[in-house]
Protein backbone atom coordinates (compact mmCIF):
# COMPACT_ATOMS: atom_id res chain seq x y z
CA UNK A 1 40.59 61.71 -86.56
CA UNK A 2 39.42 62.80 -90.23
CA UNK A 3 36.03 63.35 -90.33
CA UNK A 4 33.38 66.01 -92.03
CA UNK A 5 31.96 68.04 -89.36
CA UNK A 6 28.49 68.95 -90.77
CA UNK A 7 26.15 71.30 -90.03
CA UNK A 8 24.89 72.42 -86.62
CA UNK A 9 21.78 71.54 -85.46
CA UNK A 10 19.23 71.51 -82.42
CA UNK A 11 20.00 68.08 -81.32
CA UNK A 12 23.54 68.14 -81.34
CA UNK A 13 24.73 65.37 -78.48
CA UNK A 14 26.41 65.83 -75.27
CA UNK A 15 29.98 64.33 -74.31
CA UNK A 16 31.94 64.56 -71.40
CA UNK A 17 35.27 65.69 -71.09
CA UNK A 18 36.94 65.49 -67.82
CA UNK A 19 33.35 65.72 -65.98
CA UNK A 20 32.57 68.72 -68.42
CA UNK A 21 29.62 68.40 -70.75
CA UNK A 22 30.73 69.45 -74.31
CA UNK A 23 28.51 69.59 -77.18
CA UNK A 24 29.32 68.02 -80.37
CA UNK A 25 28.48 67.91 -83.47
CA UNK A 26 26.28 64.29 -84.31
CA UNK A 27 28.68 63.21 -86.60
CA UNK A 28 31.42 63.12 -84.79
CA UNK A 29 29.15 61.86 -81.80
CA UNK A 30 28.79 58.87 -84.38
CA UNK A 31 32.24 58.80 -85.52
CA UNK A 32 33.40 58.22 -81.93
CA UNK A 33 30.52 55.26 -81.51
CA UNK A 34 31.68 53.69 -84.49
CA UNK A 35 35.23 53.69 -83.40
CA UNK A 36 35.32 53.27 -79.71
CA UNK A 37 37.13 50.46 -78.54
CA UNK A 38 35.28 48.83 -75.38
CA UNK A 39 38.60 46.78 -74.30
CA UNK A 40 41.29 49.54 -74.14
CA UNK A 41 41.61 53.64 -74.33
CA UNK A 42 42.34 55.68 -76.95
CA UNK A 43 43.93 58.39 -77.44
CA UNK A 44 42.56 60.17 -79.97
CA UNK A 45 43.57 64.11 -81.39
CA UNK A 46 40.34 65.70 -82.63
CA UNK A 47 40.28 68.87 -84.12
CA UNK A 48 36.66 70.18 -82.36
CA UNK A 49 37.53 69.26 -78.99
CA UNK A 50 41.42 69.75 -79.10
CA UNK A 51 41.39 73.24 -80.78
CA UNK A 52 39.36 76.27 -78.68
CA UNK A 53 37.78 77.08 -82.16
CA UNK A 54 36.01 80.68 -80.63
CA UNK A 55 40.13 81.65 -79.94
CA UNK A 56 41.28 82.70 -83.35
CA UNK A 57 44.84 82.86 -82.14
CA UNK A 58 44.82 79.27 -81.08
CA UNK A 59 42.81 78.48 -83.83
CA UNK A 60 45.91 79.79 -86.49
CA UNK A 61 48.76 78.43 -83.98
CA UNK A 62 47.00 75.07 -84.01
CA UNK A 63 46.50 75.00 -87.82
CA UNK A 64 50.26 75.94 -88.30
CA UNK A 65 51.44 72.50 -86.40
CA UNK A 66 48.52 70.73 -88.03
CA UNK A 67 50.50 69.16 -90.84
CA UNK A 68 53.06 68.14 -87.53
CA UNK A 69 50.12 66.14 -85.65
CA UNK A 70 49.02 64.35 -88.66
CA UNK A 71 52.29 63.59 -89.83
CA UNK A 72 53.10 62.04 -86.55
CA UNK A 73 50.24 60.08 -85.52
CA UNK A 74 50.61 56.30 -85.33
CA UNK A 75 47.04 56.00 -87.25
CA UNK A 76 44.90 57.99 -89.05
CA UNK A 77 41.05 57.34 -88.10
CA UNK A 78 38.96 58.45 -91.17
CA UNK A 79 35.20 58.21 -90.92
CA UNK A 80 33.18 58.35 -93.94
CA UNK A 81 29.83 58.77 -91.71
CA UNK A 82 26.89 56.31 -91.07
CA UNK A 83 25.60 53.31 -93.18
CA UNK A 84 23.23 54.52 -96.14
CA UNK A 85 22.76 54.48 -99.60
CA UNK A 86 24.10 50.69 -99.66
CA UNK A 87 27.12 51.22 -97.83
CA UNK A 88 27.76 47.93 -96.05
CA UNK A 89 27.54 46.84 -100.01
CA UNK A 90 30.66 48.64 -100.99
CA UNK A 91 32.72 48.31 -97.97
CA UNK A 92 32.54 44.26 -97.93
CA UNK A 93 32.74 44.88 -102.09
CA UNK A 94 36.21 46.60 -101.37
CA UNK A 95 37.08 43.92 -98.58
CA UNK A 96 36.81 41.23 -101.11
CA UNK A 97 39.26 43.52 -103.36
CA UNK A 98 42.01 41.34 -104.64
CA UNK A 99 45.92 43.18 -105.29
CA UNK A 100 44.53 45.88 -108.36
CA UNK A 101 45.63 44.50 -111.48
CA UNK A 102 44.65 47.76 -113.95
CA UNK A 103 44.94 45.91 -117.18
CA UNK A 104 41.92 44.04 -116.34
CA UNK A 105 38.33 44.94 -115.55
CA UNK A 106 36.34 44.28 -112.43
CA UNK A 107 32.78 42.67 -112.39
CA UNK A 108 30.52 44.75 -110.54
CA UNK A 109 26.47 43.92 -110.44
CA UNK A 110 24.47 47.03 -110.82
CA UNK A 111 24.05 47.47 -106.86
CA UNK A 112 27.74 47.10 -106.89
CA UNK A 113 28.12 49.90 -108.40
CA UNK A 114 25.74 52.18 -107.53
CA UNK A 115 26.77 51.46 -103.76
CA UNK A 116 30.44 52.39 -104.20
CA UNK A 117 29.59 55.68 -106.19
CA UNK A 118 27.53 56.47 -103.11
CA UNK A 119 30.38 55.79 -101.32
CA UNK A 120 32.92 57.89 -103.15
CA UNK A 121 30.37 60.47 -103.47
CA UNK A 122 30.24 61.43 -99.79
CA UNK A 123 30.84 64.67 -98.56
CA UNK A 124 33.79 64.15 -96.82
CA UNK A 125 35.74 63.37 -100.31
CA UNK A 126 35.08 67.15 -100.87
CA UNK A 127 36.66 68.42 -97.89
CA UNK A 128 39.58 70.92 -98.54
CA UNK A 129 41.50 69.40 -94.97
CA UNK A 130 41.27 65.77 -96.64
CA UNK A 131 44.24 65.98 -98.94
CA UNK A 132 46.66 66.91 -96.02
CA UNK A 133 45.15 64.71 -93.52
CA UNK A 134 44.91 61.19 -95.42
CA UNK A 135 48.73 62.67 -97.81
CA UNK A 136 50.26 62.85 -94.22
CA UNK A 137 49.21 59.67 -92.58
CA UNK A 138 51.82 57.14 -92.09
CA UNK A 139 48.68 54.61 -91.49
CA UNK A 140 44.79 54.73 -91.42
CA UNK A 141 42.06 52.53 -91.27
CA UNK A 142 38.53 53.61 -92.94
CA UNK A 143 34.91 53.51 -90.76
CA UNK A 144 31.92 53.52 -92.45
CA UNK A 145 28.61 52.82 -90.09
CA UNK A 146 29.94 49.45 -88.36
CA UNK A 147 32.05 48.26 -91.02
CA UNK A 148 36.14 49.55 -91.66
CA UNK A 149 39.31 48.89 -93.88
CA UNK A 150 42.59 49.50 -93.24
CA UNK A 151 44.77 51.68 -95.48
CA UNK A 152 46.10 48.99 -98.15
CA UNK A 153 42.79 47.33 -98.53
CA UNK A 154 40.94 50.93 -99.31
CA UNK A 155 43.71 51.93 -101.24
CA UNK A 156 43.25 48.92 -103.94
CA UNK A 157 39.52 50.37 -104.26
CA UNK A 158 41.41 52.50 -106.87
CA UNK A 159 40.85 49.69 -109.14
CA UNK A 160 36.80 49.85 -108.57
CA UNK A 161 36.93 53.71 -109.24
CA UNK A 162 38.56 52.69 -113.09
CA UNK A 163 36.41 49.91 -113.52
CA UNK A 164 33.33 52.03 -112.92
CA UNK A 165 35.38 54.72 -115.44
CA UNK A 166 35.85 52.41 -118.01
CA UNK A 167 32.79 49.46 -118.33
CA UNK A 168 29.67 50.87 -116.79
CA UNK A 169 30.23 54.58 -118.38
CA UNK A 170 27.58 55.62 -115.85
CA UNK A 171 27.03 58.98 -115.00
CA UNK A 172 27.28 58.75 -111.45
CA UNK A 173 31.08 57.79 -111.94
CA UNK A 174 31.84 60.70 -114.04
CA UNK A 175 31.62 62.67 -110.44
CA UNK A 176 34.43 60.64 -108.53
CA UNK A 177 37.34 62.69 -109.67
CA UNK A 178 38.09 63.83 -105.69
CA UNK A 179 38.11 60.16 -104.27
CA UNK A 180 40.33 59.58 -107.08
CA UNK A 181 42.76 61.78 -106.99
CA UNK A 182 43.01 61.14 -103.04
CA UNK A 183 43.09 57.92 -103.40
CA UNK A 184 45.41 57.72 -106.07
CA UNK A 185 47.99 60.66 -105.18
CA UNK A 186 50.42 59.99 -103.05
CA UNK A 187 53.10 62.75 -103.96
CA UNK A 188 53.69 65.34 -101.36
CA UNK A 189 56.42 67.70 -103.16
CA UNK A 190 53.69 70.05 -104.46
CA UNK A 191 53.97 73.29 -104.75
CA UNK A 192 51.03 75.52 -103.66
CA UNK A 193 50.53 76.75 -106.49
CA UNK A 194 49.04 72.66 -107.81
CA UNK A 195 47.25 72.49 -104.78
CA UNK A 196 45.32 75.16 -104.96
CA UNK A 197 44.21 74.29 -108.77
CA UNK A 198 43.69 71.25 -107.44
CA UNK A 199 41.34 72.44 -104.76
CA UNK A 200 39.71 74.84 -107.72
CA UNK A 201 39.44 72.59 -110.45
CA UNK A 202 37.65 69.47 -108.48
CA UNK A 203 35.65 71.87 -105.98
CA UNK A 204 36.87 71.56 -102.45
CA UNK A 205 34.57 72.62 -100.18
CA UNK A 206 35.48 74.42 -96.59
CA UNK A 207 33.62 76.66 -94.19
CA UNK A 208 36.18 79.40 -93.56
CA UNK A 209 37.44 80.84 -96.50
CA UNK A 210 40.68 81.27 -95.59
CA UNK A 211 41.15 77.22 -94.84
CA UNK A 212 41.25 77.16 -98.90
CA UNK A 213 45.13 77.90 -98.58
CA UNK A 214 45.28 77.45 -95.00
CA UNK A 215 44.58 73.12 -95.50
CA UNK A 216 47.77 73.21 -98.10
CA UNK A 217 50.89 74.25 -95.51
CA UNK A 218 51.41 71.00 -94.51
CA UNK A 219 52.22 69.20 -97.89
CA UNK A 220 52.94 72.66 -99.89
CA UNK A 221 56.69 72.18 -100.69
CA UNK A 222 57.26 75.70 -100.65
CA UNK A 223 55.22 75.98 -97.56
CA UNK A 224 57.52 74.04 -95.28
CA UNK A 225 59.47 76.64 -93.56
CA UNK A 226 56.55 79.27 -92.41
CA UNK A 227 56.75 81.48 -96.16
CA UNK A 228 52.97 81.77 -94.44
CA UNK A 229 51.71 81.72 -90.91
CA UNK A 230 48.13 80.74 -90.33
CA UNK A 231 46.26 83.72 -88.72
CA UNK A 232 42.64 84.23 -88.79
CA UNK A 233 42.46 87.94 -87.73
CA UNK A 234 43.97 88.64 -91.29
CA UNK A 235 41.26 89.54 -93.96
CA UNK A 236 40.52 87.05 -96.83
CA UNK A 237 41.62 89.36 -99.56
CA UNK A 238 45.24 89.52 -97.20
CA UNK A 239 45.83 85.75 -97.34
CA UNK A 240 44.83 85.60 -100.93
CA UNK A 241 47.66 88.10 -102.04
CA UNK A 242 49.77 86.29 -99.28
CA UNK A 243 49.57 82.85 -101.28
CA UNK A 244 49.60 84.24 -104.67
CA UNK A 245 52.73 86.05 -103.64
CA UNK A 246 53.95 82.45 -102.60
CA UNK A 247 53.11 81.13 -105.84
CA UNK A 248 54.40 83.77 -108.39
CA UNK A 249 57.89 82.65 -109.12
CA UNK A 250 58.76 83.84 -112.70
CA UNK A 251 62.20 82.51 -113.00
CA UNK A 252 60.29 78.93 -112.06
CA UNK A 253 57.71 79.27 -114.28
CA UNK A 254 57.38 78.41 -118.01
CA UNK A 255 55.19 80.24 -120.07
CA UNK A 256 52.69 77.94 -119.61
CA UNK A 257 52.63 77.27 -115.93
CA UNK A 258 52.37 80.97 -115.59
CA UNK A 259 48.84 81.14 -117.76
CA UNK A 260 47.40 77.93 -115.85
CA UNK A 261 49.23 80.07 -112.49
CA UNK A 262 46.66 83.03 -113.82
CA UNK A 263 43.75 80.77 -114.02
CA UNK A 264 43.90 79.38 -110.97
CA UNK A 265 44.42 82.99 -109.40
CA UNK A 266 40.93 84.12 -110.63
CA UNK A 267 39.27 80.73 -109.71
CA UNK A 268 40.80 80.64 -106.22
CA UNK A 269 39.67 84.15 -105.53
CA UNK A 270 35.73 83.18 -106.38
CA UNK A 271 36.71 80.52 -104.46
CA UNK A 272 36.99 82.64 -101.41
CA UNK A 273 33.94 84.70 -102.31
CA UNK A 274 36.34 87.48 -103.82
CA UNK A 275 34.69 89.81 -106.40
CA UNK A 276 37.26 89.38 -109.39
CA UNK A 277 37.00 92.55 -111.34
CA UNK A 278 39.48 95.47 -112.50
CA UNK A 279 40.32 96.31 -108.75
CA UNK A 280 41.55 93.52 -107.53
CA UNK A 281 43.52 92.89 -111.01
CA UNK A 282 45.14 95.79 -110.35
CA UNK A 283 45.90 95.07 -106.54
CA UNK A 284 47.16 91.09 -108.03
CA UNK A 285 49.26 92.95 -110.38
CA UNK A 286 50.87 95.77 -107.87
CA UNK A 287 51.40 93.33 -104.41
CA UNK A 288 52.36 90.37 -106.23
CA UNK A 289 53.72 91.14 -110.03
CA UNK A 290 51.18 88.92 -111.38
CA UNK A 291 48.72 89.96 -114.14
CA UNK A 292 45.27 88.02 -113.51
CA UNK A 293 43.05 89.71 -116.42
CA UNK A 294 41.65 87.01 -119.03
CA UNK A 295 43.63 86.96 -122.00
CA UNK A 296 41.76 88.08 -125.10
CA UNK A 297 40.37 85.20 -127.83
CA UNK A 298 41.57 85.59 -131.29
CA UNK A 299 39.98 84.32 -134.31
CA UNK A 300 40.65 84.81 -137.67
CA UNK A 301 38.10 86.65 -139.95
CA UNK A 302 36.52 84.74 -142.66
């Protein structure tokens, strides 16, 4: 199951687990409503209930196999959270989707459109686990309150994304660059050096700090045979050098990939709530050969 897991709160709901009363948080609680099936059992691998997350050594073994269990389920349930802001609008908008033809515009009514940039909007677009868990999914169907799509019929919405790009130049559809590129990426030969500017340059959100390079192993090309092993007892500012290190191939990288390379170095370390200043330059450029300080700006005298 994809879902965002939200904040705590006082009310949290109960479930039970084999007889044992588990607390969860209410969006899941709602995601699991939405999605149960009254006529037959499901087997379902959520990350909350499945993973001990108070054992940080489960927590990092677990996260290592997680590209493995996503990979490998028959479907992906994704669950965009309750109905609001007119989302029963944009769902049965998206249902009546023809094939996406991009050469042509789609009519949309003003509630139209302001219901699917709600939509796309959500929180869960700007989760840094997304990209691996919808990449990785042979299949998935999308919930949203009581309505839900399967994968080819969400995947057209592409076309209402461009359409709200091209003829209602609002501003709300200036901010749907996430549910784009999810939607519209479906290339898993990264390296992790594009996923992390990625996850930098449209402003991936995650709770643990070290989940910003952590959520990439599973569809990181160069990631695929354990170059870095999940582990939460390892500081921040040890994972950080750990990826960079990944990511620093000079005899791969053209003049130009190396400056973006440096960019994304400095973003991905405020990122991670990293103070980027001459002492960790220096560290960068001793542990992993890369130089991270800003580049001067020239400009000619008049």
């Amino acid at each position: 199951m994809s879902y965002e897991w939200g904040l705590p709160g006082n009310d949290e709901p109960t479930l039970f687990l084999n007889k044992i009363a588990v607390r969860v948080r209410k969006n899941l609680y709602d995601g699991l409503v939405a999605i149960r099936d009254q006529q037959r059992d499901l087997s379902i691998w959520i990350d909350a209930l499945c993973i001990n997350q108070a054992d940080t050594s489960e927590r990092g073994h677990q996260v290592g196999i997680m590209g493995k269990i996503f990979r490998s389920a028959k479907k992906v349930l994704i669950w965009l959270g309750p109905e609001r802001d007119g989302s029963d609008i944009a769902m049965d908008r998206i249902a009546t989707e023809a094939r996406p033809d991009f050469t042509r515009d789609t009519v949309l009514n003003e509630e139209e459109a302001r219901s699917l940039s709600a939509l796309w909007n959500r929180p869960y677009w700007n989760r840094v686990w997304i990209q691996q868990e919808i990449h990785l999914a042979t299949d998935y169907t999308v919930y949203c309150g009581t309505k839900f799509l399967p994968r080819k019929k969400f995947m057209w919405s592409k076309r209402l994304i461009v359409s709200l790009h091209r003829i209602r130049g609002i501003k709300w559809a200036m901010t749907l660059n996430a549910a784009w590129f999810i939607l519209g990426n479906d290339d898993v030969g990264n390296p992790l050096s594009l996923w992390l500017r990625v996850s930098t340059d449209l402003g991936f959100m995650a709770s643990e700090p070290r989940d910003y390079i952590y959520a990439f192993l599973g569809i990181a090309c160069d990631c695929q045979e354990g170059q870095i092993v999940p582990d939460y007892h390892k500081g921040v500012l040890e994972v950080y050098l750990e990826a960079l290190t990944i990511c620093n191939n000079p005899s791969k990288l053209e003049s130009w990939r190396l400056e973006r390379l440096r960019e994304t170095a400095r973003a991905l370390a405020v990122q991670l709530g990293l103070s980027v200043d001459e002492t960790l330059e220096r560290l960068v450029k001793e542990r992993v050969g890369l130089d991270i300080r800003r580049r001067p700006i020239w400009s000619a005298s008049v």
